[in-house]
N, C-alpha and C. Protein backbone atom coordinates (compact mmCIF):
# COMPACT_ATOMS: atom_id res chain seq x y z
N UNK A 1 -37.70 -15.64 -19.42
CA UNK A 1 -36.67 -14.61 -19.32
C UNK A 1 -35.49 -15.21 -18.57
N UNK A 2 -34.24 -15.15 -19.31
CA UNK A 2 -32.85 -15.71 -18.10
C UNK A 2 -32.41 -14.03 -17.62
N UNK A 3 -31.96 -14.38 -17.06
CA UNK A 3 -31.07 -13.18 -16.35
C UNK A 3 -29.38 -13.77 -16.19
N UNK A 4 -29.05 -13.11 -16.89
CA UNK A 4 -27.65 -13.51 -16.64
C UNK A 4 -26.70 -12.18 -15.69
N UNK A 5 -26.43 -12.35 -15.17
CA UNK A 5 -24.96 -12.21 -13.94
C UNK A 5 -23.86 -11.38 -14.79
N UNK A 6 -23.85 -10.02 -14.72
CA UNK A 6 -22.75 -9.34 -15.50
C UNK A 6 -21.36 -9.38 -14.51
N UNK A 7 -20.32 -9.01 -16.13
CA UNK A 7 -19.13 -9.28 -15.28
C UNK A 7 -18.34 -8.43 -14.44
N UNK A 8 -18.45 -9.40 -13.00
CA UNK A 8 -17.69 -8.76 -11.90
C UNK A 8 -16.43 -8.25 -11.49
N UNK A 9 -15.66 -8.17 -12.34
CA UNK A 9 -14.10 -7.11 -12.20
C UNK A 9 -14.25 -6.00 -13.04
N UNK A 10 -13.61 -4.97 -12.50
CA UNK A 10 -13.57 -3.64 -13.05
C UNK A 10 -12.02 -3.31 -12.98
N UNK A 11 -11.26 -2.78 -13.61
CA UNK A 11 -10.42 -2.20 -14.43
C UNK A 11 -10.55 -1.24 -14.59
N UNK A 12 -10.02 0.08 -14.47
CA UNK A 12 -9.82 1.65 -14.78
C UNK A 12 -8.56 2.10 -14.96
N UNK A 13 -7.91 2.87 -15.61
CA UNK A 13 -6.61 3.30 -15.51
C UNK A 13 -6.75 4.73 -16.54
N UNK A 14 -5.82 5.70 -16.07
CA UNK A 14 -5.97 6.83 -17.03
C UNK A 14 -4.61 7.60 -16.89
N UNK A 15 -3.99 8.45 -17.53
CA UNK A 15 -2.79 9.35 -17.35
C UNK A 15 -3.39 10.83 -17.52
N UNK A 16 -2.83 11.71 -16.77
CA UNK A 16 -2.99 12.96 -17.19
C UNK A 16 -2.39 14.22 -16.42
N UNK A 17 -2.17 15.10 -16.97
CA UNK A 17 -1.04 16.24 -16.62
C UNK A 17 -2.11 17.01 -15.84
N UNK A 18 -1.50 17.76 -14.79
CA UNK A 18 -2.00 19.17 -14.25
C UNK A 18 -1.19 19.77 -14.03
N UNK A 19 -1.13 21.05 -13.74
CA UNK A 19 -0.29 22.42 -13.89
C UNK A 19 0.15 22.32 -12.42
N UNK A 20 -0.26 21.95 -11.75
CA UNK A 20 0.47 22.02 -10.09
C UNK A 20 1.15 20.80 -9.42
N UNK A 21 0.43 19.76 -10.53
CA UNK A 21 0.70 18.28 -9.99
C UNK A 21 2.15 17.64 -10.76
N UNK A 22 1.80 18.12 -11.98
CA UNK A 22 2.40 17.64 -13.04
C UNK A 22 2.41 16.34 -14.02
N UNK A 23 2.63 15.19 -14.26
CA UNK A 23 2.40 14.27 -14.93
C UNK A 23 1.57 13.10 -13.65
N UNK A 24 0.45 12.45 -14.07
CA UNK A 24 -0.30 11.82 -13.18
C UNK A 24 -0.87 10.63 -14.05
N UNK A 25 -0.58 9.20 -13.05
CA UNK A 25 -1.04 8.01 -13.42
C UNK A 25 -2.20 7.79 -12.34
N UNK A 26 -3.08 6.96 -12.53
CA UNK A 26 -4.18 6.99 -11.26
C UNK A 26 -4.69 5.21 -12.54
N UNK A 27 -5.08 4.35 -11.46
CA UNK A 27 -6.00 3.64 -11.99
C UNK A 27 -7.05 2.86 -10.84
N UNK A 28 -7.87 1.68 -10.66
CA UNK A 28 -8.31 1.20 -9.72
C UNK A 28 -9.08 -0.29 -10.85
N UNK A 29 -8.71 -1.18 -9.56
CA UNK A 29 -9.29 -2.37 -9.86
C UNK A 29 -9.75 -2.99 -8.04
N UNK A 30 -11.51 -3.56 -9.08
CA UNK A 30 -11.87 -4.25 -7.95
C UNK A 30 -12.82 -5.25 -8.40
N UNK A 31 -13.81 -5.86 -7.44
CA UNK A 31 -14.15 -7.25 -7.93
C UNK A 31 -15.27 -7.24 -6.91
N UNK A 32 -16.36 -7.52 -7.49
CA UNK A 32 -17.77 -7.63 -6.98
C UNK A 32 -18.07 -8.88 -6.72
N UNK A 33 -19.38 -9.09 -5.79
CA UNK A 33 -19.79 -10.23 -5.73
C UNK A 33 -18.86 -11.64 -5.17
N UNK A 34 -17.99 -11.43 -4.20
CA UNK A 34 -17.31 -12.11 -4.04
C UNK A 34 -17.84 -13.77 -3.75
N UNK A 35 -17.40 -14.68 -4.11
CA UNK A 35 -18.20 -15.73 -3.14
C UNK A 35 -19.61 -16.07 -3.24
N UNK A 36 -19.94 -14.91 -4.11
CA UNK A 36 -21.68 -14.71 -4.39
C UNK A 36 -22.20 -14.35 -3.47
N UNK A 37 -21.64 -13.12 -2.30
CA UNK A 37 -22.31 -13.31 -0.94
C UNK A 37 -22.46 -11.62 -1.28
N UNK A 38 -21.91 -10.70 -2.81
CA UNK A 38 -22.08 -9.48 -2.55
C UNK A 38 -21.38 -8.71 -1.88
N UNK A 39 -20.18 -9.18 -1.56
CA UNK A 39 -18.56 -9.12 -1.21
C UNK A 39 -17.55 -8.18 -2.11
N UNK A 40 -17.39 -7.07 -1.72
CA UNK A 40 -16.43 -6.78 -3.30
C UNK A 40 -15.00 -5.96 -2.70
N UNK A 41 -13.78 -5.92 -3.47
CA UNK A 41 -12.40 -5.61 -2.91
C UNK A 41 -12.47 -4.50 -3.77
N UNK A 42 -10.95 -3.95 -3.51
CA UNK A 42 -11.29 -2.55 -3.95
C UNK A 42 -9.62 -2.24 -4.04
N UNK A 43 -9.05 -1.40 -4.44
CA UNK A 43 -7.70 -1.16 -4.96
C UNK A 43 -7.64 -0.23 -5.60
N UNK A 44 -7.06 0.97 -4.93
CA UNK A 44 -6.88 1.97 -6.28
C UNK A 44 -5.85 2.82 -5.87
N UNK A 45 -5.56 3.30 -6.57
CA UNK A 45 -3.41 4.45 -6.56
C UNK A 45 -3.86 5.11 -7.44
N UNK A 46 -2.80 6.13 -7.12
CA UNK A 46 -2.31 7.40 -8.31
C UNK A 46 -1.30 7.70 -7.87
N UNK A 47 -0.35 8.26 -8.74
CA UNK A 47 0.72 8.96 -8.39
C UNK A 47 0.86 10.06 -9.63
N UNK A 48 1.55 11.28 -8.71
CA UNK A 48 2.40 12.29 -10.01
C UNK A 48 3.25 12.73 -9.18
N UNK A 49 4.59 13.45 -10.78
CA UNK A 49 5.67 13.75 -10.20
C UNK A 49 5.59 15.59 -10.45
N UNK A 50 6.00 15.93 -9.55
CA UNK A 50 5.57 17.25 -9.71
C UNK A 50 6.63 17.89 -10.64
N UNK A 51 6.38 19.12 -11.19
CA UNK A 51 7.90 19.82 -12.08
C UNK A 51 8.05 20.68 -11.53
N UNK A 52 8.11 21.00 -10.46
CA UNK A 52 8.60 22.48 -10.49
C UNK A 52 9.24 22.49 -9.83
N UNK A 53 10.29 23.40 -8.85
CA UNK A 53 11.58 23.08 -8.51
C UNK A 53 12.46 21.92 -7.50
N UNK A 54 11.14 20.99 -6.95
CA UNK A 54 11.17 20.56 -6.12
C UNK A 54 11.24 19.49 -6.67
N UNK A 55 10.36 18.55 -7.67
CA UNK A 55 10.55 17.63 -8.52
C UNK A 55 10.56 16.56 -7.40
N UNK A 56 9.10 16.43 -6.82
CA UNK A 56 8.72 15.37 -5.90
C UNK A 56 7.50 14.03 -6.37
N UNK A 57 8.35 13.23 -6.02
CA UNK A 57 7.43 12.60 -6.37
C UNK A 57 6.20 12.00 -5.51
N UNK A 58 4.79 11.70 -5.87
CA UNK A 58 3.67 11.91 -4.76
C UNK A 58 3.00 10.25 -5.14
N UNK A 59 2.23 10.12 -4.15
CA UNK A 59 1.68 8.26 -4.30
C UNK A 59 0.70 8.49 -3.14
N UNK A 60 -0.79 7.90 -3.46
CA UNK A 60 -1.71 7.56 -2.39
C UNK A 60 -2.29 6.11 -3.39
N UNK A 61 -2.57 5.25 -2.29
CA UNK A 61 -3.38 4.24 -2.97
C UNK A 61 -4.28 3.49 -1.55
N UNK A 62 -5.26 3.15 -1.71
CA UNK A 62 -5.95 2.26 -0.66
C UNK A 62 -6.10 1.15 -1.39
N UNK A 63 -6.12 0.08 -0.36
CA UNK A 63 -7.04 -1.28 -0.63
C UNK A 63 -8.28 -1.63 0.60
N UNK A 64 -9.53 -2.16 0.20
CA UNK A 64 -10.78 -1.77 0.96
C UNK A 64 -11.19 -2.91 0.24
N UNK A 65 -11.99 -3.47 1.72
CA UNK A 65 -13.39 -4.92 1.22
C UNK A 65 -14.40 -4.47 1.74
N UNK A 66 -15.59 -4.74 1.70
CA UNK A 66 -16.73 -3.80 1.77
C UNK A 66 -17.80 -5.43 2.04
N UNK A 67 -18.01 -5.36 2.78
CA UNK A 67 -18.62 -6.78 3.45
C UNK A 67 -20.25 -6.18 4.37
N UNK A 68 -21.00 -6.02 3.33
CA UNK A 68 -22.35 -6.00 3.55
C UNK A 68 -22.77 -7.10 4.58
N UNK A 69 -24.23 -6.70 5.12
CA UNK A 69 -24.95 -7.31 5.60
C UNK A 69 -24.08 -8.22 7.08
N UNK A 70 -23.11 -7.56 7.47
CA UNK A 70 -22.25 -8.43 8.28
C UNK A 70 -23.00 -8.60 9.91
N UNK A 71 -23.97 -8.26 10.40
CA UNK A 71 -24.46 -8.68 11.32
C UNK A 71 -25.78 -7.20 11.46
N UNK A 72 -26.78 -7.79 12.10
CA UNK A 72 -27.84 -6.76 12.93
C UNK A 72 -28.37 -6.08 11.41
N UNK A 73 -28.78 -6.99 10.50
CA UNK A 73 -29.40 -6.69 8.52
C UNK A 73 -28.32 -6.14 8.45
N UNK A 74 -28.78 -4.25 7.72
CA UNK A 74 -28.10 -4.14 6.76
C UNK A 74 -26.71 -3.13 7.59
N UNK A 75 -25.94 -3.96 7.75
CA UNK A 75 -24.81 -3.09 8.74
C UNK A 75 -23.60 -3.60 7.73
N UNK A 76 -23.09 -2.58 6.86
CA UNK A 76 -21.87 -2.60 6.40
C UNK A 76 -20.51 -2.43 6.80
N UNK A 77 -19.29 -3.39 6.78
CA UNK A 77 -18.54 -3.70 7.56
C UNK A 77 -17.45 -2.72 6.07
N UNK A 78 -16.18 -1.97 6.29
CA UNK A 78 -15.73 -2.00 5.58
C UNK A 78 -13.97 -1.57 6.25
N UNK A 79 -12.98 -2.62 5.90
CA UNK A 79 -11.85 -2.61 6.36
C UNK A 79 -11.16 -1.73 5.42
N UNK A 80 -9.94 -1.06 5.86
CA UNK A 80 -9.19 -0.50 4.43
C UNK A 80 -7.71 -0.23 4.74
N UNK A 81 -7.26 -0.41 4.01
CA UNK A 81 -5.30 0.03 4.31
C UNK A 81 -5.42 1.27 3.46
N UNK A 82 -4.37 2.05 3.79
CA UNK A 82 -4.06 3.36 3.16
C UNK A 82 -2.58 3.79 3.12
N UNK A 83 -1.56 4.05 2.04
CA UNK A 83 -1.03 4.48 1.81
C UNK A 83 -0.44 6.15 1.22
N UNK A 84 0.26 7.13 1.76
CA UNK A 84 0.31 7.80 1.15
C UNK A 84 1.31 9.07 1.15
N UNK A 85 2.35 9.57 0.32
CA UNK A 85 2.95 10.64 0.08
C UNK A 85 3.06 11.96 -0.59
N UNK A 86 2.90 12.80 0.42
CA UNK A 86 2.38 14.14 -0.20
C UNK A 86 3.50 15.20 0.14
N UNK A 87 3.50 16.45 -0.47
CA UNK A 87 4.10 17.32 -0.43
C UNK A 87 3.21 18.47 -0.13
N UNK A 88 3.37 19.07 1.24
CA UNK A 88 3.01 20.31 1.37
C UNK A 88 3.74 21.80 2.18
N UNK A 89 2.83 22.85 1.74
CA UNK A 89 4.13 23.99 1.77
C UNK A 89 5.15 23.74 2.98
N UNK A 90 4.97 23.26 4.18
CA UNK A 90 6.17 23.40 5.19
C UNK A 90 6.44 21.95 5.47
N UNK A 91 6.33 21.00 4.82
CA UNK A 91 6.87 19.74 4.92
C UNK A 91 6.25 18.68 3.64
N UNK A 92 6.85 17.71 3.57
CA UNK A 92 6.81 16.27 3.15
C UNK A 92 6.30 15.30 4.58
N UNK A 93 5.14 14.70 3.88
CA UNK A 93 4.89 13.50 4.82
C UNK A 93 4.34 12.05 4.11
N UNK A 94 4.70 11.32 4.94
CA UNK A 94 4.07 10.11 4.23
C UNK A 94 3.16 9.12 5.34
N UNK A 95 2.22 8.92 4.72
CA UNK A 95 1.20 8.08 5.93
C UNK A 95 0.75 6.86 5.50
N UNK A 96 0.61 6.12 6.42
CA UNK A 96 0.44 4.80 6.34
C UNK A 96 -0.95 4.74 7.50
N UNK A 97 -2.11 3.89 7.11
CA UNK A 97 -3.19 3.74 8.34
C UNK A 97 -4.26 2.42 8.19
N UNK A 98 -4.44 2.27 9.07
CA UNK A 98 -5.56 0.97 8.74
C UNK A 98 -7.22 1.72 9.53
N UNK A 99 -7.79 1.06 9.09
CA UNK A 99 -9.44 1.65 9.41
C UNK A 99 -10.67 0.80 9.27
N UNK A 100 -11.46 0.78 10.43
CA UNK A 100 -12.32 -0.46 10.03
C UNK A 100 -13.75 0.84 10.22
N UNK A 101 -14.98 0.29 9.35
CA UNK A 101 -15.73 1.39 9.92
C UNK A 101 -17.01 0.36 9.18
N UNK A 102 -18.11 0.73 10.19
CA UNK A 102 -19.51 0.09 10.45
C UNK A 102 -20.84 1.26 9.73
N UNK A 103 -21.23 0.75 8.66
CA UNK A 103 -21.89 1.75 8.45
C UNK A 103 -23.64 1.03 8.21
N UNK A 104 -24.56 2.05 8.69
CA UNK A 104 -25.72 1.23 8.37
C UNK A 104 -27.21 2.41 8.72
N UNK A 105 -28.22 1.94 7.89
CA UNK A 105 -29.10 2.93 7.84
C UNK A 105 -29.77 2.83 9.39
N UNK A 106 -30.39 4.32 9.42
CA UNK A 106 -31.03 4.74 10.38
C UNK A 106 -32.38 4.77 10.77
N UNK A 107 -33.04 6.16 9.76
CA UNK A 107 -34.69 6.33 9.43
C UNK A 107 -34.22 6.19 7.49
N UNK A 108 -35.12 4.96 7.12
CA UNK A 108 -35.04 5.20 5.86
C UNK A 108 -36.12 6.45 5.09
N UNK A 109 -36.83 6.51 6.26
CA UNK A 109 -38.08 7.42 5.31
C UNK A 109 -37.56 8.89 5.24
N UNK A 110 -36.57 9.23 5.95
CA UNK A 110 -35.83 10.33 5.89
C UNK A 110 -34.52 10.70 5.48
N UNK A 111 -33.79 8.89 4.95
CA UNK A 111 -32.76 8.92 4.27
C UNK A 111 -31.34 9.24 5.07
N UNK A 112 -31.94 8.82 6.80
CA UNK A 112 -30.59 9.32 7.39
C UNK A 112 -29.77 8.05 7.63
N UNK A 113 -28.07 7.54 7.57
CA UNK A 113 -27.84 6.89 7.92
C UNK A 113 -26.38 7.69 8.55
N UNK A 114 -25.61 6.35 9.38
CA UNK A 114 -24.54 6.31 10.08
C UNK A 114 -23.15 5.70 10.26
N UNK A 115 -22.59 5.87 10.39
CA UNK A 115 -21.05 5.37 10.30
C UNK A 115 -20.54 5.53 11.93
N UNK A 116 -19.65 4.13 12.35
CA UNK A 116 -18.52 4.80 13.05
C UNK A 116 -17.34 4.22 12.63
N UNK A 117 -16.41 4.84 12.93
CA UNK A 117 -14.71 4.43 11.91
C UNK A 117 -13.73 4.42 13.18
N UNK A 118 -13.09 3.28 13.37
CA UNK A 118 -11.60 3.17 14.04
C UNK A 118 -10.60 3.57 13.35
N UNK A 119 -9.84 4.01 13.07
CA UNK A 119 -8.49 4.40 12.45
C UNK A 119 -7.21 4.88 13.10
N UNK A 120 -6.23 3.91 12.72
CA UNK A 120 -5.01 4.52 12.89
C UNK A 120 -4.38 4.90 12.31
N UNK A 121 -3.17 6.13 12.02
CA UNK A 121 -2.22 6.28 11.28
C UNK A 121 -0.72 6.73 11.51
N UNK A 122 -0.10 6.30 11.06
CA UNK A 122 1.51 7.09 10.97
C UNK A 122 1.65 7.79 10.52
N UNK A 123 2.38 8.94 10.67
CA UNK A 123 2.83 9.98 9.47
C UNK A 123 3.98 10.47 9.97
N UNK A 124 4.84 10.39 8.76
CA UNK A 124 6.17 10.68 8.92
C UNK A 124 6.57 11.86 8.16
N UNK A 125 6.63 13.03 8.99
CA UNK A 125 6.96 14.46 8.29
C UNK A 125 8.65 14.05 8.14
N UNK A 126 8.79 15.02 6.77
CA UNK A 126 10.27 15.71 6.66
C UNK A 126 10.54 16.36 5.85
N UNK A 127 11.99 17.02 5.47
CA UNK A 127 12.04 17.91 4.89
C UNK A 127 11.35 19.43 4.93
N UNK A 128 11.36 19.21 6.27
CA UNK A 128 10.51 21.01 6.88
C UNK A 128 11.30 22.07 6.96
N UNK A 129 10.20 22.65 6.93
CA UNK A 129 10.96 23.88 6.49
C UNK A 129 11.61 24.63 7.74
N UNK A 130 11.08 24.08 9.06
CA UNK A 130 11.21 24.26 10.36
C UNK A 130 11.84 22.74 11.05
N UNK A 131 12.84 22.49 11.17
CA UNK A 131 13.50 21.13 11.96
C UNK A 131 12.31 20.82 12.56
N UNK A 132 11.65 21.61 13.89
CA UNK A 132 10.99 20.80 14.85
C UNK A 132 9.62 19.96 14.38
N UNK A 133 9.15 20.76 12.90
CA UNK A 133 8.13 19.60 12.38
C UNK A 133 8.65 18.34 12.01
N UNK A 134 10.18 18.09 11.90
CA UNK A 134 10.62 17.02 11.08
C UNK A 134 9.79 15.47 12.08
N UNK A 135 9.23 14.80 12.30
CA UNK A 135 8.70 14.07 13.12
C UNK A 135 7.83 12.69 13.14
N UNK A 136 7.96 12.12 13.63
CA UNK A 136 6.95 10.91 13.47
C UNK A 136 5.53 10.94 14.11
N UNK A 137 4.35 10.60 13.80
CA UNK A 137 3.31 11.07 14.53
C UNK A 137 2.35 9.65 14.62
N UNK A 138 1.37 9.20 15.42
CA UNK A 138 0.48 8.10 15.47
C UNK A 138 -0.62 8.84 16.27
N UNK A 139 -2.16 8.41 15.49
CA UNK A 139 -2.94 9.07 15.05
C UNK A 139 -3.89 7.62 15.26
N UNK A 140 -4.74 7.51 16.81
CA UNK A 140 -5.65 6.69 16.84
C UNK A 140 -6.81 7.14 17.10
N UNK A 141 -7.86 7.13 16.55
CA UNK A 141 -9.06 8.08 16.50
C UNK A 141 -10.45 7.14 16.19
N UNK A 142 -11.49 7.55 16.58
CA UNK A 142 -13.25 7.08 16.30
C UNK A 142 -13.87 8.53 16.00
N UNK A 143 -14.49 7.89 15.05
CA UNK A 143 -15.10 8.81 14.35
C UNK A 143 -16.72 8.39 13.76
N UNK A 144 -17.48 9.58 14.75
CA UNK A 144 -19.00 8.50 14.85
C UNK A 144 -19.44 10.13 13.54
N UNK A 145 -20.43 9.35 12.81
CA UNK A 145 -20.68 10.50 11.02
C UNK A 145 -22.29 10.18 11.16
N UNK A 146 -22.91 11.24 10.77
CA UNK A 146 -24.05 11.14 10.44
C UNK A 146 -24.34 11.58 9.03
N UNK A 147 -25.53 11.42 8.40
CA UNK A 147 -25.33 11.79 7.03
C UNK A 147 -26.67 11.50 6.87
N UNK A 148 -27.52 12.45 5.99
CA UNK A 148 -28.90 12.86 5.40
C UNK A 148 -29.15 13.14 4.24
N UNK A 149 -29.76 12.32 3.91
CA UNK A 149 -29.74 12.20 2.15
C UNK A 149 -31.25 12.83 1.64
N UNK A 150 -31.60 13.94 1.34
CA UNK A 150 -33.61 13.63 0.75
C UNK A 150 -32.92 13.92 -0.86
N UNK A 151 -31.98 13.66 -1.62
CA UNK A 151 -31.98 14.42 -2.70
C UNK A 151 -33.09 12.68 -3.84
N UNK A 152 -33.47 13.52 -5.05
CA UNK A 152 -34.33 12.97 -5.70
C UNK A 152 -33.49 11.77 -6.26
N UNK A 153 -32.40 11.91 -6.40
CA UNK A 153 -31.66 10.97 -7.39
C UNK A 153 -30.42 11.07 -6.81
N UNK A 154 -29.41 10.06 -6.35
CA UNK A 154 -28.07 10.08 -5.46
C UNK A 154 -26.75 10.25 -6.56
N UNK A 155 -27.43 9.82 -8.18
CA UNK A 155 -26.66 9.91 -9.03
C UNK A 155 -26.28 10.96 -10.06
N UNK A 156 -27.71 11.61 -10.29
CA UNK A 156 -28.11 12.65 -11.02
C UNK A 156 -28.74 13.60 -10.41
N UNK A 157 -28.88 14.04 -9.02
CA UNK A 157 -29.61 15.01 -8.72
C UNK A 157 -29.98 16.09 -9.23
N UNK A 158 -31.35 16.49 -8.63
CA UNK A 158 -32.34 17.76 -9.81
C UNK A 158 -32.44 18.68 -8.57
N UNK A 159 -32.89 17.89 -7.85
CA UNK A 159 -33.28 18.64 -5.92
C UNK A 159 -33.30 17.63 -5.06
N UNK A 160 -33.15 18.43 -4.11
CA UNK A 160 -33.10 17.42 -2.73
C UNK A 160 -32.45 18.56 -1.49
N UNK A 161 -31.98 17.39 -0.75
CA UNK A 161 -30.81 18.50 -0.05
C UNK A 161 -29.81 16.72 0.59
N UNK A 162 -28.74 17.44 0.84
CA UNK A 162 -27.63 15.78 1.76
C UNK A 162 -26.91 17.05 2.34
N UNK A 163 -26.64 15.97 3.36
CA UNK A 163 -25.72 17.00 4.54
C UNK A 163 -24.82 15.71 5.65
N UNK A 164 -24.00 16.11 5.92
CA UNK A 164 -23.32 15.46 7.01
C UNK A 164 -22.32 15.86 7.67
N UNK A 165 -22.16 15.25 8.78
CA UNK A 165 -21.50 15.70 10.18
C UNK A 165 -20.90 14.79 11.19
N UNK A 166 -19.34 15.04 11.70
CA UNK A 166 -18.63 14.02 12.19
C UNK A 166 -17.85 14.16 13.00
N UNK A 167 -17.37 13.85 13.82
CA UNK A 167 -16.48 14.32 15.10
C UNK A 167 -15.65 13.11 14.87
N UNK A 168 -14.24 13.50 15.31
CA UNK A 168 -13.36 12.65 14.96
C UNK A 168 -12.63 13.08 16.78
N UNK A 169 -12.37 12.17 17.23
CA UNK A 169 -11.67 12.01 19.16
C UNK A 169 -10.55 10.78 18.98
N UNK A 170 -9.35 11.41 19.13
CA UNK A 170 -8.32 10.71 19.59
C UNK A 170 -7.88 11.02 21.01
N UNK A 171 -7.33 9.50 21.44
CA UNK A 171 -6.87 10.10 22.86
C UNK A 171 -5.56 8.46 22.52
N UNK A 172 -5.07 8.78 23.64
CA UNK A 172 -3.66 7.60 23.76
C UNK A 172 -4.54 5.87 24.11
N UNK A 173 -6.09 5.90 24.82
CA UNK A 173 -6.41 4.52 25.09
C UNK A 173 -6.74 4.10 23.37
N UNK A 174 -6.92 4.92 22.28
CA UNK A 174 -7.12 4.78 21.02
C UNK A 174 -5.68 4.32 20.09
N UNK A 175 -4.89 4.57 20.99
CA UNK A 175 -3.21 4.34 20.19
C UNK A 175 -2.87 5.25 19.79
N UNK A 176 -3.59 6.54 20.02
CA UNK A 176 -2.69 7.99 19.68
C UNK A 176 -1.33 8.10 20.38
N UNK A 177 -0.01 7.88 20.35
CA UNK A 177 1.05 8.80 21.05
C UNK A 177 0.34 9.77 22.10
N UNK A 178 1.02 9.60 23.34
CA UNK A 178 0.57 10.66 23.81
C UNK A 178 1.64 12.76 24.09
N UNK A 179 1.14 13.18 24.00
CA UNK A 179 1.99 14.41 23.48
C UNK A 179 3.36 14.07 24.25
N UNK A 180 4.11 15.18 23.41
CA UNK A 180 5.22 15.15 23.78
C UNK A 180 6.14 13.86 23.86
N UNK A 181 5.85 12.52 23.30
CA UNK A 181 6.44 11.28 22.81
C UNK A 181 6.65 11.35 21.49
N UNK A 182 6.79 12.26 20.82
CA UNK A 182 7.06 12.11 19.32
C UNK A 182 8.32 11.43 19.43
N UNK A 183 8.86 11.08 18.85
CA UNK A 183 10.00 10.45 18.38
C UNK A 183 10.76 10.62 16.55
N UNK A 184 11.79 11.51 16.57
CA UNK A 184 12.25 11.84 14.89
C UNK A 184 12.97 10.65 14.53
């Protein structure tokens, strides 16, 4: 029997309209097995332009490497950039953040595992509907997640049960701004 090694890049791309969004591109490309070490990158966007009187245009995309086994077995390392512009009812903002987060099993016989996540972000409100939201904001936070899996199948589930839970704590030794330093 050979076993041959299927191929490691993926490609996705699709267009499609929604009634609130309006015309929408979205695709993602990434790449497995890096190095042969089981390494894989990650890349993916969408954008739509909305129609309705506002005629905004919207964009999120991340890029993420996902670096298994990075120390203490199976402890998953996964870095990520994030981009993104949204429109909501009392402002426009756009955020920018980086995030590193450690994830790795717990009790396997009970399917619980864990995460903790560093993250920072910017976000730059405007166009409010109120001046004083107009603002710049920085957003440094840990965020320790638990998560419980018994379902029969993670892909197709029939029964089971998954659940999870996460506290997210910013303070200024994290790189949060501390209040009242906003800066427009």
């Amino acid at each position: 029997i050979t076993v041959q090694e299927g191929i490691p890049g993926n490609l996705g791309y699709g267009v499609g309209y929604r009634n609130d969004l309006g015309i929408r591109l979205f695709g993602d490309v990434s790449y497995s097995n890096l190095w042969g070490q089981n390494h894989t990158w990650v890349f993916n966007a969408s954008g739509n332009r909305r129609l309705d009187k506002y005629q905004f245009l919207e964009y999120s995309g991340q890029m993420s490497y996902i670096w298994p086994w990075i120390f203490m077995g199976e402890t998953t390392f996964r870095p990520s950039f994030t981009a993104e512009k949204r429109q909501y009812i009392q402002f426009n903002a756009e955020t920018f953040g980086i995030s590193a987060s450690f994830e790795r099993a717990i009790w396997n016989k009970i399917g619980l595992s864990g995460m903790l996540t560093y993250s920072v972000e910017r976000i730059r409100q405007f166009g409010a509907t109120n001046i004083v939201d107009n603002q710049q904001i920085r957003i440094g936070s840990i965020t320790p997640l638990l998560r419980i899996d018994l379902r029969d199948n993670p892909v197709i589930p029939h029964r089971g049960f998954y659940a999870l839970t996460s506290y997210e704590y910013a303070h200024p030794y994290l790189a949060s701004q501390e209040i009242g330093r906003a800066h427009v």
